[in-house]
C-alpha atoms as a PDB file:
ATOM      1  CA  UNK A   1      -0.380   0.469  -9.238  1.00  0.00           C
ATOM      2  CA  UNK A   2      -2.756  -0.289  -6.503  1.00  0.00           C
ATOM      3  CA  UNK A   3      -5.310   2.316  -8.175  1.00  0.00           C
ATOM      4  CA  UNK A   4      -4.778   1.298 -11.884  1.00  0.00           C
ATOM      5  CA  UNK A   5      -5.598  -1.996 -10.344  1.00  0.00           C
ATOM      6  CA  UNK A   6      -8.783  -0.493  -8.604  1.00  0.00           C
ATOM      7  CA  UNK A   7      -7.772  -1.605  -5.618  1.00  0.00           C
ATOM      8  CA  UNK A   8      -8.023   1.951  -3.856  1.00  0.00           C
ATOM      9  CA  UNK A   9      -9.467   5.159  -5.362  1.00  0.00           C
ATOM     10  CA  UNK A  10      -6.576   6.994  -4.570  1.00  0.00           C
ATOM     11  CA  UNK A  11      -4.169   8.202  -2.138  1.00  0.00           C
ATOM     12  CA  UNK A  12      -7.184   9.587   0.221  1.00  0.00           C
ATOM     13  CA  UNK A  13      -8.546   5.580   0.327  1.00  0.00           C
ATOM     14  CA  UNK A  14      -5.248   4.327   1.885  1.00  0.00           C
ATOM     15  CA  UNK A  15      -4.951   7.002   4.712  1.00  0.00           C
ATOM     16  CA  UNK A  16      -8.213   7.294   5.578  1.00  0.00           C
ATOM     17  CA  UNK A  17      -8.136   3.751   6.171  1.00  0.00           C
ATOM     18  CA  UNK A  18      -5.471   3.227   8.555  1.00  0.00           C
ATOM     19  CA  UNK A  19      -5.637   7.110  10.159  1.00  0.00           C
ATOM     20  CA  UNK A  20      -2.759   8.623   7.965  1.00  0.00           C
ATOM     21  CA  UNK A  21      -2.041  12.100   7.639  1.00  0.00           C
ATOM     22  CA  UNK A  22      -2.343  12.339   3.965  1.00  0.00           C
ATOM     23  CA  UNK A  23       0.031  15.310   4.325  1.00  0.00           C
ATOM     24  CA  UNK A  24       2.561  13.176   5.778  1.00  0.00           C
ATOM     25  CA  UNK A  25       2.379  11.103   3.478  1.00  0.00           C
ATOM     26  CA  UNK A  26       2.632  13.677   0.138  1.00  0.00           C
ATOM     27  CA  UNK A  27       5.773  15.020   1.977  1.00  0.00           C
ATOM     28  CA  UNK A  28       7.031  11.430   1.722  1.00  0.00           C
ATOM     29  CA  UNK A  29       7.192  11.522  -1.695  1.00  0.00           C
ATOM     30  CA  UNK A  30       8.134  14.837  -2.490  1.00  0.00           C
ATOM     31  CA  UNK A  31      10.959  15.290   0.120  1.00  0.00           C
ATOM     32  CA  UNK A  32      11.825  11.532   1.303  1.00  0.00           C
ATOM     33  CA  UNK A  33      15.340  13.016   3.078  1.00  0.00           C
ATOM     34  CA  UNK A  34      12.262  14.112   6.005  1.00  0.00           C
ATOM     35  CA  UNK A  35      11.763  11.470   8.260  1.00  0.00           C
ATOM     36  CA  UNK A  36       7.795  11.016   7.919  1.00  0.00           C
ATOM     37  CA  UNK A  37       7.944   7.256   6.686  1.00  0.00           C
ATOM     38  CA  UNK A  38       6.325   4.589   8.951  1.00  0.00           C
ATOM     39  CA  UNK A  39       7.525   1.163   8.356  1.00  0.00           C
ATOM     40  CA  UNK A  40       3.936   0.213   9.480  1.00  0.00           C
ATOM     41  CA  UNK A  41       2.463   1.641   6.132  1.00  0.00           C
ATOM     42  CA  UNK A  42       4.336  -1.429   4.317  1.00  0.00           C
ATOM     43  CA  UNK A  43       2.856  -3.926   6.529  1.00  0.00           C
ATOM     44  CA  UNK A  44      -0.965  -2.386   5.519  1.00  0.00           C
ATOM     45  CA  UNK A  45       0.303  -2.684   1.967  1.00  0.00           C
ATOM     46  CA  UNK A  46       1.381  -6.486   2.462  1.00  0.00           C
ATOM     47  CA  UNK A  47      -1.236  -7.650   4.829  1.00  0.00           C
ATOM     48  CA  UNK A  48      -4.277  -5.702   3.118  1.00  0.00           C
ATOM     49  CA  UNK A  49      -3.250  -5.756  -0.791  1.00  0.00           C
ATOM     50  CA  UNK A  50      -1.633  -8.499  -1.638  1.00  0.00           C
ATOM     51  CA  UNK A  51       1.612  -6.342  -2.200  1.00  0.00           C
ATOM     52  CA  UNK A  52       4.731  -8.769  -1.837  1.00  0.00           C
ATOM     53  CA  UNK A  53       7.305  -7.991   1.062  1.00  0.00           C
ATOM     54  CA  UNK A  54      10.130  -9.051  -0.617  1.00  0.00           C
ATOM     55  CA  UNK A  55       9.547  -6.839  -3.732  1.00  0.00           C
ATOM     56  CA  UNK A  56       8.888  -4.041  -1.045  1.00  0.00           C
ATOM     57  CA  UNK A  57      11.872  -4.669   1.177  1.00  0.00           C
ATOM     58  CA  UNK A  58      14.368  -5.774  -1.652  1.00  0.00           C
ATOM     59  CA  UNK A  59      13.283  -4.155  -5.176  1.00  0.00           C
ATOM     60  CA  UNK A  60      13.065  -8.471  -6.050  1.00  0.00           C
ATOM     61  CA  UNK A  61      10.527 -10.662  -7.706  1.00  0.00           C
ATOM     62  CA  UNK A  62       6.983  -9.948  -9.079  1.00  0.00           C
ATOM     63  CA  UNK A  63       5.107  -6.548  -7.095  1.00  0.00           C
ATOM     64  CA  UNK A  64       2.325  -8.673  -6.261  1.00  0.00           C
ATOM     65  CA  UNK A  65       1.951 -11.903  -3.947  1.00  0.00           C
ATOM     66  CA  UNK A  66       0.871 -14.759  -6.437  1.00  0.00           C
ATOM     67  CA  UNK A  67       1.814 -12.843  -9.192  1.00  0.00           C
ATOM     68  CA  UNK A  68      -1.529 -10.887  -9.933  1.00  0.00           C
ATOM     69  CA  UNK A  69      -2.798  -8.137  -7.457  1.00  0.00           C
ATOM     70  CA  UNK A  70      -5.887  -9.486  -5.430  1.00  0.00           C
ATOM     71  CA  UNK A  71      -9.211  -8.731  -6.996  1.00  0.00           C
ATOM     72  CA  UNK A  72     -11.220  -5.614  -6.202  1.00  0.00           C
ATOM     73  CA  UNK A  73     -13.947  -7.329  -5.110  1.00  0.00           C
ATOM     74  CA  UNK A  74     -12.265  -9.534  -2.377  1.00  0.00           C
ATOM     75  CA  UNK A  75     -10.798  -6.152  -1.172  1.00  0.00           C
ATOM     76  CA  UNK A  76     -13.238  -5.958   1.355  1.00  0.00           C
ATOM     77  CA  UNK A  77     -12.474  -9.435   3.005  1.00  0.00           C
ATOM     78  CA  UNK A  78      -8.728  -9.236   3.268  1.00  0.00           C
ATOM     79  CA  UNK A  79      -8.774  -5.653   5.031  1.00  0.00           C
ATOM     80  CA  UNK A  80     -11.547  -7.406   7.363  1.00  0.00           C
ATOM     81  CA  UNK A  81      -9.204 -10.807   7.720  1.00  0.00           C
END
């Protein structure tokens, strides 16, 4: 969602970023019974993209803060905030 929303390029954008073995993070979602998940990662995903906690934590409400994922272009600002 976060790439069909141009928010990141892909999965490369997001670990780069915050010094994530992208590895790890494939394993993640191909065997998720290996314990490679970082609860930090959904704190990046809150804090930096607008990406709402209780949707994360709780499978409730809308995916996005607000509603509507934060615009591409003020990307740059909340990562810096």
């Amino acid at each position: 969602m976060m790439k069909e929303a141009r928010l990141i390029r892909g999965k490369k954008t997001f670990t780069d970023r915050y010094g994530i073995n992208r590895w790890n993070l494939n394993t993640c979602e191909k065997e998720p019974h290996r314990d490679l998940f970082q609860t930090c990662w959904l704190s990046y995903l809150v804090r930096d993209y607008g990406v709402s906690a209780r949707w994360l934590l709780l499978g409730e409400g809308c995916m996005w803060e607000g509603g509507l994922p934060p615009k591409p272009e003020n990307l740059q600002m909340i990562c810096n905030s």
